[in-house]
N, C-alpha and C. Protein backbone atom coordinates (compact mmCIF):
# COMPACT_ATOMS: atom_id res chain seq x y z
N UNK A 1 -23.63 0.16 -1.23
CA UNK A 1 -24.56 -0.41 -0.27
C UNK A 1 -24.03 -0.27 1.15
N UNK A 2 -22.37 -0.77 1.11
CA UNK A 2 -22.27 -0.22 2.89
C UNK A 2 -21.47 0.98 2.92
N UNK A 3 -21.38 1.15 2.24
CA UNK A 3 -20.62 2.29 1.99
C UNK A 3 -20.19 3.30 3.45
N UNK A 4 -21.73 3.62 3.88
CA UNK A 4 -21.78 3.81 5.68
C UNK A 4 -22.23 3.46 6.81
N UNK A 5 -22.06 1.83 6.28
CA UNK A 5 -21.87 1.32 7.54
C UNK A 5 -21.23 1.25 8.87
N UNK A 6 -21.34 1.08 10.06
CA UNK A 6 -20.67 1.17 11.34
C UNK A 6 -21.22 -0.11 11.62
N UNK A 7 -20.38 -0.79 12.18
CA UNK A 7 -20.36 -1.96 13.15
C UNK A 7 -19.59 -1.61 13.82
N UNK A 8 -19.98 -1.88 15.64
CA UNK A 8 -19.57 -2.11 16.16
C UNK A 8 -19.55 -2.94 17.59
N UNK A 9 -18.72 -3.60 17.65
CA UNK A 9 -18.54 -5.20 18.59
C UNK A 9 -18.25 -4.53 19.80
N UNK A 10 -18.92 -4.98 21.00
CA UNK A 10 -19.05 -4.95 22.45
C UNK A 10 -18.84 -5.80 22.95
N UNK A 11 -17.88 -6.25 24.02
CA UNK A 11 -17.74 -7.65 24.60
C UNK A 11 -18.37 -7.23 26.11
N UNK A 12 -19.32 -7.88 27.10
CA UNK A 12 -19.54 -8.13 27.96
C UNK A 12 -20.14 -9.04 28.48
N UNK A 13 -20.21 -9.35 30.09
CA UNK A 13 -21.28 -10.25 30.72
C UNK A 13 -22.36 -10.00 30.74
N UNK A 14 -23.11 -10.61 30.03
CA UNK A 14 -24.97 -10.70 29.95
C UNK A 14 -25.16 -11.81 30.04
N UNK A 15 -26.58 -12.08 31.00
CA UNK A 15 -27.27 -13.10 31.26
C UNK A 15 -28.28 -12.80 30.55
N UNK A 16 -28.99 -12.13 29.87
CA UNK A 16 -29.90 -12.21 28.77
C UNK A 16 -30.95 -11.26 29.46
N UNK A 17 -31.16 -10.89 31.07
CA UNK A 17 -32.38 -10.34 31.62
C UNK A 17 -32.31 -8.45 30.82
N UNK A 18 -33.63 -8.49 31.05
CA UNK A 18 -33.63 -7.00 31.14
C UNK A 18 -34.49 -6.14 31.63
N UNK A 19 -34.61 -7.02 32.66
CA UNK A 19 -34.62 -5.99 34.09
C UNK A 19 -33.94 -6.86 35.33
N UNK A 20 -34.12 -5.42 36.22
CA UNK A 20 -33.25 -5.72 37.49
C UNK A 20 -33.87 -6.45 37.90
N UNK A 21 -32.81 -7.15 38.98
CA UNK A 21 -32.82 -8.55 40.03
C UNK A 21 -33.11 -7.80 41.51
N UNK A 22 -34.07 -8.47 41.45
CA UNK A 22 -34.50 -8.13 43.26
C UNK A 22 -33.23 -7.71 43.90
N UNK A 23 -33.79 -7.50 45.03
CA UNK A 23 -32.24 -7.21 46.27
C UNK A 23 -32.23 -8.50 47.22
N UNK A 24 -33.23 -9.49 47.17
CA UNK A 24 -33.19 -10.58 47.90
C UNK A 24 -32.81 -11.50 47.19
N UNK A 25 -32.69 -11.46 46.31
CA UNK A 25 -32.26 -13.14 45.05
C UNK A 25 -30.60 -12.98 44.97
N UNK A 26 -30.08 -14.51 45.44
CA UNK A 26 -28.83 -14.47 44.62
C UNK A 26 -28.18 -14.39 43.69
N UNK A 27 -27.23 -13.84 42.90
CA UNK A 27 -26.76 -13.87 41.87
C UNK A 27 -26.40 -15.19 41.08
N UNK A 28 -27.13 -15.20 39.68
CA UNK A 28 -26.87 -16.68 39.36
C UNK A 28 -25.53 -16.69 38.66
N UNK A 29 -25.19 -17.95 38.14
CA UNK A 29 -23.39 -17.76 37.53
C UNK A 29 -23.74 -18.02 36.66
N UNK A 30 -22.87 -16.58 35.23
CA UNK A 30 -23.30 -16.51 33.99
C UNK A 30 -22.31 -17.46 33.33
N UNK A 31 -23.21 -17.90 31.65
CA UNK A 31 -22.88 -19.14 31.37
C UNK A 31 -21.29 -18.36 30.49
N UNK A 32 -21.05 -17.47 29.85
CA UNK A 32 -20.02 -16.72 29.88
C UNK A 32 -19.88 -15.31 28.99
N UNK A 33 -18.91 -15.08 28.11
CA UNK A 33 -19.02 -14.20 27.60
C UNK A 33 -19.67 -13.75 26.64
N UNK A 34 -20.47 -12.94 26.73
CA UNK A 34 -21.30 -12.31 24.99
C UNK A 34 -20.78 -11.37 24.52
N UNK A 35 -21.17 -11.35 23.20
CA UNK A 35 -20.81 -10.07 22.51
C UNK A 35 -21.97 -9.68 21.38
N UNK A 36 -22.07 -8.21 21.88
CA UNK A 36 -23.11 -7.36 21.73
C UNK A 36 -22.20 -6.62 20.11
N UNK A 37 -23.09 -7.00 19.27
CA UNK A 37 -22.48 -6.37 17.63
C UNK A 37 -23.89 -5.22 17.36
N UNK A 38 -23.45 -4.02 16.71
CA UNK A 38 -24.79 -3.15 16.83
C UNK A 38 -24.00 -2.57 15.33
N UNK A 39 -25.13 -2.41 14.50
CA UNK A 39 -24.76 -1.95 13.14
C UNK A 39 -25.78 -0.85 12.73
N UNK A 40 -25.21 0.14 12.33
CA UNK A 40 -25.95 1.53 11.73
C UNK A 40 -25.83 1.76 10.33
N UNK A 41 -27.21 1.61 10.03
CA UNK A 41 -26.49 1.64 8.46
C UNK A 41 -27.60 2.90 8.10
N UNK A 42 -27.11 4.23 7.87
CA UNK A 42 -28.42 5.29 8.10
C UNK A 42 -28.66 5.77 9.05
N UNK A 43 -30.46 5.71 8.73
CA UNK A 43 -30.78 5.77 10.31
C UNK A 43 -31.46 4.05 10.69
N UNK A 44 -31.42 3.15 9.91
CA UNK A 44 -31.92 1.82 10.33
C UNK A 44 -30.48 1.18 11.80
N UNK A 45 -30.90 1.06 12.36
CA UNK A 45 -29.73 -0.35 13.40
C UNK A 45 -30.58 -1.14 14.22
N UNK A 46 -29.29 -2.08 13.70
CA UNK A 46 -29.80 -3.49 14.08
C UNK A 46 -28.86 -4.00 15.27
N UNK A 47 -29.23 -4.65 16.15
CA UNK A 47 -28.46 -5.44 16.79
C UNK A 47 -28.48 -6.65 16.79
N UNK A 48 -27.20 -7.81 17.39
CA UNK A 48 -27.44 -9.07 17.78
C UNK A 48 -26.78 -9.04 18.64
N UNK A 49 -26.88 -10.18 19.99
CA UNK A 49 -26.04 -10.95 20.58
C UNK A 49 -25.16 -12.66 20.18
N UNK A 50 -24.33 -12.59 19.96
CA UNK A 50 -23.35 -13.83 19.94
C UNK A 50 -23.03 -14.43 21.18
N UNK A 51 -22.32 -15.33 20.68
CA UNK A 51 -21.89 -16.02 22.88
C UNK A 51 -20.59 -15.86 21.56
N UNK A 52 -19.36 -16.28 23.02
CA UNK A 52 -18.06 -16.51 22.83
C UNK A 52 -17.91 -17.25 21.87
N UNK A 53 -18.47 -18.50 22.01
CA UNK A 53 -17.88 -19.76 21.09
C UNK A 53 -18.31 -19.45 19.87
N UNK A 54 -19.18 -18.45 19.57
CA UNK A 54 -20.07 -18.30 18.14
C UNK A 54 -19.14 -17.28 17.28
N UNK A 55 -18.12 -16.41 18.15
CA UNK A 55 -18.16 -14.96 17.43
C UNK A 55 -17.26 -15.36 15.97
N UNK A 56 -16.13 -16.43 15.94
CA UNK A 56 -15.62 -17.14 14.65
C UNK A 56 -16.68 -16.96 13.48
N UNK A 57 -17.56 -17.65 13.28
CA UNK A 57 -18.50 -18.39 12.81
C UNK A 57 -19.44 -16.72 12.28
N UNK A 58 -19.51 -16.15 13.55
CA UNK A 58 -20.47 -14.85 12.91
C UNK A 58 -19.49 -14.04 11.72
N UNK A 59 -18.58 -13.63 12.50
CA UNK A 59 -17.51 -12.92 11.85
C UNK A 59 -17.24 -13.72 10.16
N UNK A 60 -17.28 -15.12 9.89
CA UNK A 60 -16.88 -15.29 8.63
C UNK A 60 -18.41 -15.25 7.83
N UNK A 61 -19.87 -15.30 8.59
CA UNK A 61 -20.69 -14.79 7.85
C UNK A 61 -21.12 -13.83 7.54
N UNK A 62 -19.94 -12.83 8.31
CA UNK A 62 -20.70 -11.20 8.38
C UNK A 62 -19.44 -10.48 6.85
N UNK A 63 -18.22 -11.45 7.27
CA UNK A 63 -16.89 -10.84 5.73
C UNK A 63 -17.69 -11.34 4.84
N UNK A 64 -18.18 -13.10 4.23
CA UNK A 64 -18.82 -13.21 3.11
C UNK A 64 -19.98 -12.43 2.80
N UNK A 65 -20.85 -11.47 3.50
CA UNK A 65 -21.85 -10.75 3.18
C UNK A 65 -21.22 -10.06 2.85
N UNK A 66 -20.37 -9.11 3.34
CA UNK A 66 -19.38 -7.64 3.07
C UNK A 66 -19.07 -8.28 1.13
N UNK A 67 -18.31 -9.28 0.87
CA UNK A 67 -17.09 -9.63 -0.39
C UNK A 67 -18.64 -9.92 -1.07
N UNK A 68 -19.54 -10.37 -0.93
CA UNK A 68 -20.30 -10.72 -2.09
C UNK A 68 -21.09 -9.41 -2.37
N UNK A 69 -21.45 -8.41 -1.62
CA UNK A 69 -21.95 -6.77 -2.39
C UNK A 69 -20.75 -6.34 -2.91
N UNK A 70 -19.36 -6.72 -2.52
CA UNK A 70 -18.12 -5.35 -2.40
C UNK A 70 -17.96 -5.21 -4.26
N UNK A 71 -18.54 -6.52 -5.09
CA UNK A 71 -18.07 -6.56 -6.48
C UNK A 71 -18.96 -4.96 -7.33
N UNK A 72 -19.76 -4.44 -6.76
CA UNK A 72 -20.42 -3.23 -7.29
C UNK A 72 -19.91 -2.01 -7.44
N UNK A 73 -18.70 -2.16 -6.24
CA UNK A 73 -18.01 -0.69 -5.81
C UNK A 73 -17.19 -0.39 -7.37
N UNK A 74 -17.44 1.38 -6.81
CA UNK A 74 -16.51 1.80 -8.34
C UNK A 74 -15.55 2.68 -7.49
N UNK A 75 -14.27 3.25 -8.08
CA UNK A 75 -13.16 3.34 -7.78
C UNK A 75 -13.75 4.86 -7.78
N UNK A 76 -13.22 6.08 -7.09
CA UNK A 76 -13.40 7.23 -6.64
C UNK A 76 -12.25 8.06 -7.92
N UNK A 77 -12.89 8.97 -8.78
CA UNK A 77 -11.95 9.85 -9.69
C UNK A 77 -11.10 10.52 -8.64
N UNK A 78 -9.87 10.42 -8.96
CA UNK A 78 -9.10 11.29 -8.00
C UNK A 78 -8.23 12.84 -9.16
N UNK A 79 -8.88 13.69 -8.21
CA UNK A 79 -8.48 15.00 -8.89
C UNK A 79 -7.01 15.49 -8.70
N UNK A 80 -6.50 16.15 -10.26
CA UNK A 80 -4.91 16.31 -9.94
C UNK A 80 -5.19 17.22 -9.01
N UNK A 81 -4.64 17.77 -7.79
CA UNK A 81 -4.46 19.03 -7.35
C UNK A 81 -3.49 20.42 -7.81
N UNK A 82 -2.49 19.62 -8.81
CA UNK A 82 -1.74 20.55 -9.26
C UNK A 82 -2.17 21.63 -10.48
N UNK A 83 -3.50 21.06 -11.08
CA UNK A 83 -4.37 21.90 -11.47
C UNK A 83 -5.33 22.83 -11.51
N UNK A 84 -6.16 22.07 -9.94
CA UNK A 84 -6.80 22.77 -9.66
C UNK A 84 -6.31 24.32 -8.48
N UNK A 85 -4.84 24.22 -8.09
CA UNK A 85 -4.54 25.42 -7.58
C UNK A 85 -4.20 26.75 -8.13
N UNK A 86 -4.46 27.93 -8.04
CA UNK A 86 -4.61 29.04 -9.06
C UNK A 86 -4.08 29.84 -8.00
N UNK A 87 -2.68 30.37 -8.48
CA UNK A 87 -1.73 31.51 -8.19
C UNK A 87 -2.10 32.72 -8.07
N UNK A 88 -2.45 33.80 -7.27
CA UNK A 88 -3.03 34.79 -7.06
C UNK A 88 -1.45 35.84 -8.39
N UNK A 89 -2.25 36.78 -8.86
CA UNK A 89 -1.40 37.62 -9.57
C UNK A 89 -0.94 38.72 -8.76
N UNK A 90 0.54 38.99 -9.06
CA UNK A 90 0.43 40.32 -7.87
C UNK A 90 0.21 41.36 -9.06
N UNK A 91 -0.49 42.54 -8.38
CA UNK A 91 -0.17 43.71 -9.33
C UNK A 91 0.91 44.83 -9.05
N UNK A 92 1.64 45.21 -10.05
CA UNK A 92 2.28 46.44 -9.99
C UNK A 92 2.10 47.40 -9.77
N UNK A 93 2.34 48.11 -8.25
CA UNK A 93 2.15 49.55 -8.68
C UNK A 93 3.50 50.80 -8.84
């Protein structure tokens, strides 16, 4: 199931807008840090935003999602290689 998944965590300042601020308005003071998590699984992605104080809390609901599919996985046959290489013969002339 995640087999190819990508997550990946962005930390920056966002005030939540999305669009630009006039050139006459002051800048307001952001309440603090977010973090921007964006996940590809395919071609589906999803995003969220977290604040600072949350990212604990996401992170231990995002491992218990991961450990409760992970019981399906099967272990990958691993091939001898010392078999599958084949010695070219020289010939005599």
């Amino acid at each position: 199931l995640f087999s190819e998944l990508f997550l990946q965590p962005d930390v920056s300042l966002d005030d939540g807008r999305t669009k630009a601020l006039p050139k006459d308005a002051d800048p307001q003071p952001v309440d603090g840090h977010k973090c921007l998590f964006r996940a590809k699984l395919g071609r589906k992605r999803i995003s969220t935003v977290v604040t600072s104080k949350e990212v604990n809390k996401f992170h231990l609901a995002y491992v218990s999602v991961l450990r409760a599919n992970m019981d399906n996985l099967e272990r990958r046959k691993k091939t001898d290689t010392t078999k599958t290489k084949v010695t070219p013969k020289k010939n005599k002339a």
